[in-house]
N, C-alpha and C. Protein backbone atom coordinates (compact mmCIF):
# COMPACT_ATOMS: atom_id res chain seq x y z
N UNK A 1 -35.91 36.86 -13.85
CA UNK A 1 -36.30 38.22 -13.53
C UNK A 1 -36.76 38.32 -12.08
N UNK A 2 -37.68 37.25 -11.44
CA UNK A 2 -38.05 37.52 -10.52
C UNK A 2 -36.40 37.39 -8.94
N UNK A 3 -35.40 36.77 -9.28
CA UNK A 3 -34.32 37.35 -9.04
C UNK A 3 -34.10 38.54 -8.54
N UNK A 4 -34.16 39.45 -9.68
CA UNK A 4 -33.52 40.49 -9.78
C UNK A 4 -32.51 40.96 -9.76
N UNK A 5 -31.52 40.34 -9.98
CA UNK A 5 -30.26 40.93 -10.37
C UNK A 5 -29.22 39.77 -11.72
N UNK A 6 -30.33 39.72 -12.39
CA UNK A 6 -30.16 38.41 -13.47
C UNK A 6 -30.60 39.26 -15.00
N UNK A 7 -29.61 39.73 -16.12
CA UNK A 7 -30.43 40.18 -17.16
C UNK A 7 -30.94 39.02 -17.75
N UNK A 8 -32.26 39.14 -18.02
CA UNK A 8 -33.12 38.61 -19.13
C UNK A 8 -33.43 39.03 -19.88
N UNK A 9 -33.63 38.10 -21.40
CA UNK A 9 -34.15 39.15 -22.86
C UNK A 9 -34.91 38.17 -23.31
N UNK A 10 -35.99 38.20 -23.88
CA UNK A 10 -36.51 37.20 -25.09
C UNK A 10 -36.67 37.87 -26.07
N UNK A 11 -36.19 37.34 -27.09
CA UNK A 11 -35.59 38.02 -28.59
C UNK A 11 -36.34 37.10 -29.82
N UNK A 12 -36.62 37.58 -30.90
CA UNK A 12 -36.98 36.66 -32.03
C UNK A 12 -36.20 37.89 -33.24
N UNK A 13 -35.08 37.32 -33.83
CA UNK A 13 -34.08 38.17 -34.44
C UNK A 13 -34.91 38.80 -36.29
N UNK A 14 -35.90 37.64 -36.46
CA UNK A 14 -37.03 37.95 -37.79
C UNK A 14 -37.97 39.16 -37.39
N UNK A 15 -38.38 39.27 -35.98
CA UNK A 15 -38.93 40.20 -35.72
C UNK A 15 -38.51 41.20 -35.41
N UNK A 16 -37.57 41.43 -34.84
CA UNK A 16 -37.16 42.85 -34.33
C UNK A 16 -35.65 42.76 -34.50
N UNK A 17 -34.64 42.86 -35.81
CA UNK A 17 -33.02 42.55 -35.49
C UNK A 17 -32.44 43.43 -33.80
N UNK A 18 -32.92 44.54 -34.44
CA UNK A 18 -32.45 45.70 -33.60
C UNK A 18 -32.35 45.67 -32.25
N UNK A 19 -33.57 45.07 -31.66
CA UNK A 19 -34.30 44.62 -30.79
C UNK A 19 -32.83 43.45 -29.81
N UNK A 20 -33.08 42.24 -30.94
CA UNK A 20 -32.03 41.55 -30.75
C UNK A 20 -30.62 41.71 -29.84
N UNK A 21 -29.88 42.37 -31.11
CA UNK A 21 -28.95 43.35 -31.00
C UNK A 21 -28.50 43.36 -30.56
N UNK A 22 -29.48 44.60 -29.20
CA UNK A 22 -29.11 45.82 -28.08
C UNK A 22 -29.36 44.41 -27.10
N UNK A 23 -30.35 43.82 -26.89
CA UNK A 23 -30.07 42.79 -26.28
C UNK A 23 -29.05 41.62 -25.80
N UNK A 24 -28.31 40.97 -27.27
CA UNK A 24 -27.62 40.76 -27.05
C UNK A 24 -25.88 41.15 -26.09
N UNK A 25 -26.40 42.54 -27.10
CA UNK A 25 -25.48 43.98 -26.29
C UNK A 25 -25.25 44.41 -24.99
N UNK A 26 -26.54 44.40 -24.37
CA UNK A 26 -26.29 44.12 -22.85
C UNK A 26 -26.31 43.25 -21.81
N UNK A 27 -26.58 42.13 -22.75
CA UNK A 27 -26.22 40.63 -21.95
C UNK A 27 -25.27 40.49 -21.93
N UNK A 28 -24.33 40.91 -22.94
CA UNK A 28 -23.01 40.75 -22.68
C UNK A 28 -21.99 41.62 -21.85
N UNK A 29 -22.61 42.93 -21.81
CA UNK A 29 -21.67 43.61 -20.58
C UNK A 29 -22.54 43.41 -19.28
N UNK A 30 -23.76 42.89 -19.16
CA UNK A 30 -23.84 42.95 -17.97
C UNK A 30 -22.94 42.31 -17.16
N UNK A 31 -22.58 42.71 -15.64
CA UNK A 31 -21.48 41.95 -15.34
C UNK A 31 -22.34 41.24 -13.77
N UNK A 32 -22.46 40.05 -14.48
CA UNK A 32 -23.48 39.14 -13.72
C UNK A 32 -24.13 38.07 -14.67
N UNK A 33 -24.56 37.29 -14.29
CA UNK A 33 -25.42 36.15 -15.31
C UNK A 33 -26.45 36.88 -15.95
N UNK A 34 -26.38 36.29 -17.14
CA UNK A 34 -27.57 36.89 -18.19
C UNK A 34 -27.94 35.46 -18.95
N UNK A 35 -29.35 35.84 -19.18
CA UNK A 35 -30.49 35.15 -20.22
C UNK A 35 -30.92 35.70 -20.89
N UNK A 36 -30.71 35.06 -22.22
CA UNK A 36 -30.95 35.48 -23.62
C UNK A 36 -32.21 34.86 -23.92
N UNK A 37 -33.71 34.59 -24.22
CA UNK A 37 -34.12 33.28 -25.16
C UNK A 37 -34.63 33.90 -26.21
N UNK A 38 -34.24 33.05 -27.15
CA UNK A 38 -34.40 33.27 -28.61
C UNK A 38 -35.42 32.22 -29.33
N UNK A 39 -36.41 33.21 -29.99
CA UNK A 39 -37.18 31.90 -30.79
C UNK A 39 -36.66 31.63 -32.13
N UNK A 40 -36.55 30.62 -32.31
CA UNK A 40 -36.00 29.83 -33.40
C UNK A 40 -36.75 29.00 -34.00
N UNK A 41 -37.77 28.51 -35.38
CA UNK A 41 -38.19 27.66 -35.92
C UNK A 41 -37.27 26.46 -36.11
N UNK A 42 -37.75 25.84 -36.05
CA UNK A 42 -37.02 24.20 -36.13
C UNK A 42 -37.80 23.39 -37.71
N UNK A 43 -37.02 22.72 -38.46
CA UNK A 43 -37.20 21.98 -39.74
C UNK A 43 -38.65 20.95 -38.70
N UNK A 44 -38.93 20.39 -37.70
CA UNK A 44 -39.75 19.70 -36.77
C UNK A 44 -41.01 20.21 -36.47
N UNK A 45 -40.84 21.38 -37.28
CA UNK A 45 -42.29 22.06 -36.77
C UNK A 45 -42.94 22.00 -38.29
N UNK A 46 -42.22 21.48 -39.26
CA UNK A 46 -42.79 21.07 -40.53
C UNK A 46 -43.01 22.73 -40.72
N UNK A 47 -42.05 23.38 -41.27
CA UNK A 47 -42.13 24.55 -41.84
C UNK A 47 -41.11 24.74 -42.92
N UNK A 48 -40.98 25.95 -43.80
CA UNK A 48 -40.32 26.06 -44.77
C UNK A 48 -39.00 26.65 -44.50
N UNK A 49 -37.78 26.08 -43.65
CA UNK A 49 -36.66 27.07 -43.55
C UNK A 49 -35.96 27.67 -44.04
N UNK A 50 -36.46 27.99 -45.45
CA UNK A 50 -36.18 29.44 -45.68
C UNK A 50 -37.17 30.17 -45.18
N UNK A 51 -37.86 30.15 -44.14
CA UNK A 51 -38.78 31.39 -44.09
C UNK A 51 -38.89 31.78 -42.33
N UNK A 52 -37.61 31.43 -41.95
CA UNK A 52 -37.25 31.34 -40.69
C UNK A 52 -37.43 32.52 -39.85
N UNK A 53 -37.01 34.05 -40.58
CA UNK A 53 -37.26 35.27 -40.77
C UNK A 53 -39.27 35.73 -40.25
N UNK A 54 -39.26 35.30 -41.39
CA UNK A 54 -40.79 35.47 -41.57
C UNK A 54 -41.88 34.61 -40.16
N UNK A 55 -41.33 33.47 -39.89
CA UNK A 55 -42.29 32.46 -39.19
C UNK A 55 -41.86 33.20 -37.92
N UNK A 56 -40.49 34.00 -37.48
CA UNK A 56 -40.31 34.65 -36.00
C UNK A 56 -41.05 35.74 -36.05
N UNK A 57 -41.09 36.52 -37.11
CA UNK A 57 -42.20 37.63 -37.02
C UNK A 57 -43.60 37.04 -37.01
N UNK A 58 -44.10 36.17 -37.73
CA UNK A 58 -45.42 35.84 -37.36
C UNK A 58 -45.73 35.62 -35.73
N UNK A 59 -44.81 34.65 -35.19
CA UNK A 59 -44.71 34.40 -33.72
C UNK A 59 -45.05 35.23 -32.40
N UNK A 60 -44.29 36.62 -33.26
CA UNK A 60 -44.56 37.96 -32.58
C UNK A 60 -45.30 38.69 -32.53
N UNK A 61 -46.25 38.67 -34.03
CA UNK A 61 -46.94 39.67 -34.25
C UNK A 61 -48.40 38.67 -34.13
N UNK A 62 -48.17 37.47 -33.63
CA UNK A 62 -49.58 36.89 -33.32
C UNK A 62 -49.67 36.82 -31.40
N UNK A 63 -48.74 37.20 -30.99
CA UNK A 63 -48.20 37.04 -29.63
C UNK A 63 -47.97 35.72 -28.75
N UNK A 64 -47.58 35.11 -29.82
CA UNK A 64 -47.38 33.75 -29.26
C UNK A 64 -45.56 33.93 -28.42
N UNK A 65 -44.80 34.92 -29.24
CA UNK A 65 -43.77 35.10 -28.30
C UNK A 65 -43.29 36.49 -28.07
N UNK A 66 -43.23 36.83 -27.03
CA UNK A 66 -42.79 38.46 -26.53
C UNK A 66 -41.59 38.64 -26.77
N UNK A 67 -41.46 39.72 -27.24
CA UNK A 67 -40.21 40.45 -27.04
C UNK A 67 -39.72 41.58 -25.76
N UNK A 68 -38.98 41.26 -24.73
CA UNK A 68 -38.59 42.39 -23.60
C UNK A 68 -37.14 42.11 -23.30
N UNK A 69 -36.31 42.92 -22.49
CA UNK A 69 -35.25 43.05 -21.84
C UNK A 69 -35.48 43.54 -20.19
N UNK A 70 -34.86 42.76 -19.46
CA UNK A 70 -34.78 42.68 -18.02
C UNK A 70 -33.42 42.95 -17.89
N UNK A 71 -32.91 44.48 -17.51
CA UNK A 71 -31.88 44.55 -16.97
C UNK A 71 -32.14 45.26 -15.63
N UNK A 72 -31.51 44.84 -14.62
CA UNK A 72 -31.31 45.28 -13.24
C UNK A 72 -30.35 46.42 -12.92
N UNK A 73 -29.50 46.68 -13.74
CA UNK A 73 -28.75 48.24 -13.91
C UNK A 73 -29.50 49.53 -13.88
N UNK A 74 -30.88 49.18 -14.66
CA UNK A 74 -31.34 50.53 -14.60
C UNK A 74 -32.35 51.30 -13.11
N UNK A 75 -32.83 49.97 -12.30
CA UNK A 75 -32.96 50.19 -10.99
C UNK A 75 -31.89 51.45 -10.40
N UNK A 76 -30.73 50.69 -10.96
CA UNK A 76 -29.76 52.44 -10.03
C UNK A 76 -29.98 53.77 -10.53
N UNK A 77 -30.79 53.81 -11.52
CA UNK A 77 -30.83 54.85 -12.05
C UNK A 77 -31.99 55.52 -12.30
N UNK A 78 -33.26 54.90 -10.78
CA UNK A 78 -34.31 55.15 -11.21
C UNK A 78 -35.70 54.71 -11.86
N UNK A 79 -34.80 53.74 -13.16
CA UNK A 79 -36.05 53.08 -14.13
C UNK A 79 -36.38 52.22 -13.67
N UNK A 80 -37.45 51.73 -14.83
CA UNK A 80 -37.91 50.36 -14.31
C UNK A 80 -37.09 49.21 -15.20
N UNK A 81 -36.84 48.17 -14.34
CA UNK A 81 -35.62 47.38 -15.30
C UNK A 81 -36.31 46.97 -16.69
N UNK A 82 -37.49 46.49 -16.45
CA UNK A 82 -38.35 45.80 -17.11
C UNK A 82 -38.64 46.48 -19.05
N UNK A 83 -38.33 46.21 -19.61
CA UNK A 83 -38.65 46.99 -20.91
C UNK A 83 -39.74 46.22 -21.88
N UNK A 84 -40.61 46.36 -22.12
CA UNK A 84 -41.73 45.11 -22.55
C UNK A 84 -41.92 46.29 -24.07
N UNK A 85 -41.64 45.22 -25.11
CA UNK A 85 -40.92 45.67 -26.59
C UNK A 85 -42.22 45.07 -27.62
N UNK A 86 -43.09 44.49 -27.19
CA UNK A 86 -44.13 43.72 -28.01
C UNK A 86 -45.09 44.70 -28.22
N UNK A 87 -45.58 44.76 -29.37
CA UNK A 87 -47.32 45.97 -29.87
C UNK A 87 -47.92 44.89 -29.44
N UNK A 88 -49.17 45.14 -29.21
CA UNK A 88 -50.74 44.46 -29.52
C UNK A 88 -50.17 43.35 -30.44
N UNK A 89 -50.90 42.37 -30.70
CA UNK A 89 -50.74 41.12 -31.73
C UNK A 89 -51.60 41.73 -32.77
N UNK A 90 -51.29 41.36 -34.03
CA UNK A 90 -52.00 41.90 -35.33
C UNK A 90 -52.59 41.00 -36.01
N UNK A 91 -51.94 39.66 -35.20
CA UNK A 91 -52.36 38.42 -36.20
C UNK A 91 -53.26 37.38 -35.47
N UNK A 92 -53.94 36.71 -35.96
CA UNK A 92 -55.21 35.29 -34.90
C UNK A 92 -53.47 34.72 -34.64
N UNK A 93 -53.60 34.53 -33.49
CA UNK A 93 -52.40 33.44 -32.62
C UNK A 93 -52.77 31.72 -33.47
N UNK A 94 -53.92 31.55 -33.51
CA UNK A 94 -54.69 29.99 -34.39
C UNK A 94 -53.57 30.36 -35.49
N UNK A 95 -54.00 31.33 -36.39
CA UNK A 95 -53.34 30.68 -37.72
C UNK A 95 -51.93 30.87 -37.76
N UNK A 96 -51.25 31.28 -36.33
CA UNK A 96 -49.59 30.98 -36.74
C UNK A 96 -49.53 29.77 -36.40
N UNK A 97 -50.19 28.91 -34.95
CA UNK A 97 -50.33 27.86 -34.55
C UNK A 97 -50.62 26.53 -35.76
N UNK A 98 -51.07 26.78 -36.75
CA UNK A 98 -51.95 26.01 -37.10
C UNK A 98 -50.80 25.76 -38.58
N UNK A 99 -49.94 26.85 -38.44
CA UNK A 99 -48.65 26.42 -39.60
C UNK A 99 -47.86 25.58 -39.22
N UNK A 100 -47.86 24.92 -38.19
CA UNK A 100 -46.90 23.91 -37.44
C UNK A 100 -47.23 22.49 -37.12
N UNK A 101 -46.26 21.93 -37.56
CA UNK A 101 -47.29 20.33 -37.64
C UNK A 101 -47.24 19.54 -36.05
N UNK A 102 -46.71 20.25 -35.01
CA UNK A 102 -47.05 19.61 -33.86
C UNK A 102 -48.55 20.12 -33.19
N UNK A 103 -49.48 21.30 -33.85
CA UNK A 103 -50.38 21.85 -33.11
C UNK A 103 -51.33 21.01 -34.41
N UNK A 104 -51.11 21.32 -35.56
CA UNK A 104 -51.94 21.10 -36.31
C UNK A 104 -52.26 19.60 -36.27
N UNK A 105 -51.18 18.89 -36.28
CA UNK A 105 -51.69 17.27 -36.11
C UNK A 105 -52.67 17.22 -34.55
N UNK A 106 -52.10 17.82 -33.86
CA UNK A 106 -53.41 17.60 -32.37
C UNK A 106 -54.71 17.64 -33.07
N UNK A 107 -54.79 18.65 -34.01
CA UNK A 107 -56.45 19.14 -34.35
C UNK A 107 -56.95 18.31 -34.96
N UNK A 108 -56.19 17.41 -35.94
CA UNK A 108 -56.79 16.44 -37.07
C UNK A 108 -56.78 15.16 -36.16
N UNK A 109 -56.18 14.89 -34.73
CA UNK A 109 -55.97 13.86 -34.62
C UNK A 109 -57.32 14.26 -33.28
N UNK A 110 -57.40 14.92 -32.66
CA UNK A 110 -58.36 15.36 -31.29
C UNK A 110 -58.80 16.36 -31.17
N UNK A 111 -59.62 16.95 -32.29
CA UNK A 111 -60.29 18.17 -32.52
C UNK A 111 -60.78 18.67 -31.52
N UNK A 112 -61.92 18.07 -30.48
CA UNK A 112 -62.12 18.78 -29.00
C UNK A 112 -61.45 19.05 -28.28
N UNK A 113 -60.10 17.95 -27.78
CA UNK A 113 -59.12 18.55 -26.78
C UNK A 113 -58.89 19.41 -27.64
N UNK A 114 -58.31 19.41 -28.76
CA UNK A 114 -57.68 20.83 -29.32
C UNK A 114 -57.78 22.02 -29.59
N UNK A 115 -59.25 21.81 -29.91
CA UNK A 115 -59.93 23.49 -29.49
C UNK A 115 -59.98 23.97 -28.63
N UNK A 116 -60.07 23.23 -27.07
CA UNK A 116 -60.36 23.55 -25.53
C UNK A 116 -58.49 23.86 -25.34
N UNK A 117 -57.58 23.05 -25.96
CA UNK A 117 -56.22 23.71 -25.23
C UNK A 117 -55.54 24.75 -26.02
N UNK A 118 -56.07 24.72 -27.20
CA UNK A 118 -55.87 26.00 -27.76
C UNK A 118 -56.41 27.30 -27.54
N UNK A 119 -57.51 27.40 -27.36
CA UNK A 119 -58.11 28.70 -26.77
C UNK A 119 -57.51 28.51 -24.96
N UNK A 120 -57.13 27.50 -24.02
CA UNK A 120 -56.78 27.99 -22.97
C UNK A 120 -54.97 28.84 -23.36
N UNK A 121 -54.60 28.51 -24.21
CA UNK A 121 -52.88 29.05 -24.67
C UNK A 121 -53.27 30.33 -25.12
N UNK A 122 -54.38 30.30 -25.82
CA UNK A 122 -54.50 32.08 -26.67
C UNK A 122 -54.96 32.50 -25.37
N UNK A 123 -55.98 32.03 -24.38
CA UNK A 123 -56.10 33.29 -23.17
C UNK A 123 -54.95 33.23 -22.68
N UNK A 124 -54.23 32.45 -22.38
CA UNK A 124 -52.83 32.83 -21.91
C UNK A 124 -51.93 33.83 -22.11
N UNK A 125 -51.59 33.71 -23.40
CA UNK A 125 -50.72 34.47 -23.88
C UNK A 125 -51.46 36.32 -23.85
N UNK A 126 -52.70 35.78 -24.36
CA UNK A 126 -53.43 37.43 -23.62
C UNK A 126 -53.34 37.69 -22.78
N UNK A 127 -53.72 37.19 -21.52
CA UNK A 127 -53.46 37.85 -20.21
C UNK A 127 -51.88 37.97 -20.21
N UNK A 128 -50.79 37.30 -20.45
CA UNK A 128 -49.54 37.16 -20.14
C UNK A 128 -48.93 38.84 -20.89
N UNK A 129 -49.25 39.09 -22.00
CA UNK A 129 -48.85 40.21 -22.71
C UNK A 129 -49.75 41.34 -22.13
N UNK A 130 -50.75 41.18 -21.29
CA UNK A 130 -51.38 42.13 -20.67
C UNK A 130 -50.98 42.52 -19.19
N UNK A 131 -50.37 41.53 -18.90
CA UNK A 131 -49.47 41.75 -17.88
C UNK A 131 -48.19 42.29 -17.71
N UNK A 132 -47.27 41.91 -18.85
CA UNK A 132 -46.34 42.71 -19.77
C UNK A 132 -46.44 44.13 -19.84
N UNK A 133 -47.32 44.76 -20.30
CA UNK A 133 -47.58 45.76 -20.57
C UNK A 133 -47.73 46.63 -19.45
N UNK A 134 -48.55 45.91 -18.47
CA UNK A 134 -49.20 46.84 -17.12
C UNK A 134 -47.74 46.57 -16.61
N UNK A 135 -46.84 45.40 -16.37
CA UNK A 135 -45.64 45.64 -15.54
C UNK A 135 -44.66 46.49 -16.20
N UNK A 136 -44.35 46.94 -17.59
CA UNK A 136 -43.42 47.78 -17.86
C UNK A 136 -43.85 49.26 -17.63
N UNK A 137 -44.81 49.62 -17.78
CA UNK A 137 -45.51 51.02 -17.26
C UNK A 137 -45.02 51.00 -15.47
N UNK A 138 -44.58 50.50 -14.71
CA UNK A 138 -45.24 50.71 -13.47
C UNK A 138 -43.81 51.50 -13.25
């Protein structure tokens, strides 16, 4: 994005198909390089894959991953390219974290580092989606 003339999307297809989609949709006519990223649960994160659906919406709705589209087309037309697609988080970011056995083993194995790098990732991702927000308004 910081480019600018590169579409970018980050997509989680459990959370938003639609979302997806139109994304995918204009990555593909853009006529120029495009980036898609997609969150995907992995069988490695010690989760249930059937619930692959469900664990991308948790992801989202704890704001551990954003949903936006970066297209540079709409600059000609005025807008702002930037489209930032994420609500507020609804969920503690900890307890999506804490369904995954690469965060959760840190905690059982180094409970202090793990509390100190986990709360520095949840301010992260707060300020990061707060930044989101103030840059798609502008």
């Amino acid at each position: 994005m910081s480019y600018g003339y590169i579409y970018v999307a980050s997509i989680a297809l459990g959370a938003n198909p639609m979302q997806a989609i139109r994304a995918l949709a204009e990555a593909e006519s853009y006529p120029g390089p495009s980036l898609v990223l997609a969150y995907a649960p992995c069988i490695a994160h010690g989760i249930d894959m059937s619930q692959t659906y469900a664990i991308q919406k948790e992801a989202v709705d704890s704001g551990y991953w954003p949903l936006y589209r970066y297209d540079p087309r709409l600059k000609d037309e005025g807008k702002s390219p930037f489209t930032y697609e994420s609500r507020d988080p609804k969920m503690d970011m900890m307890d999506f974290l804490m369904n995954e056995v690469r965060y959760n083993s840190l905690k059982r194995q180094y409970p202090e580092v793990a509390d100190k790098l986990y709360q520095e990732a949840v301010d992260f991702k707060k300020d990061k989606h707060a930044f989101y927000k103030k840059y798609s308004d502008l």
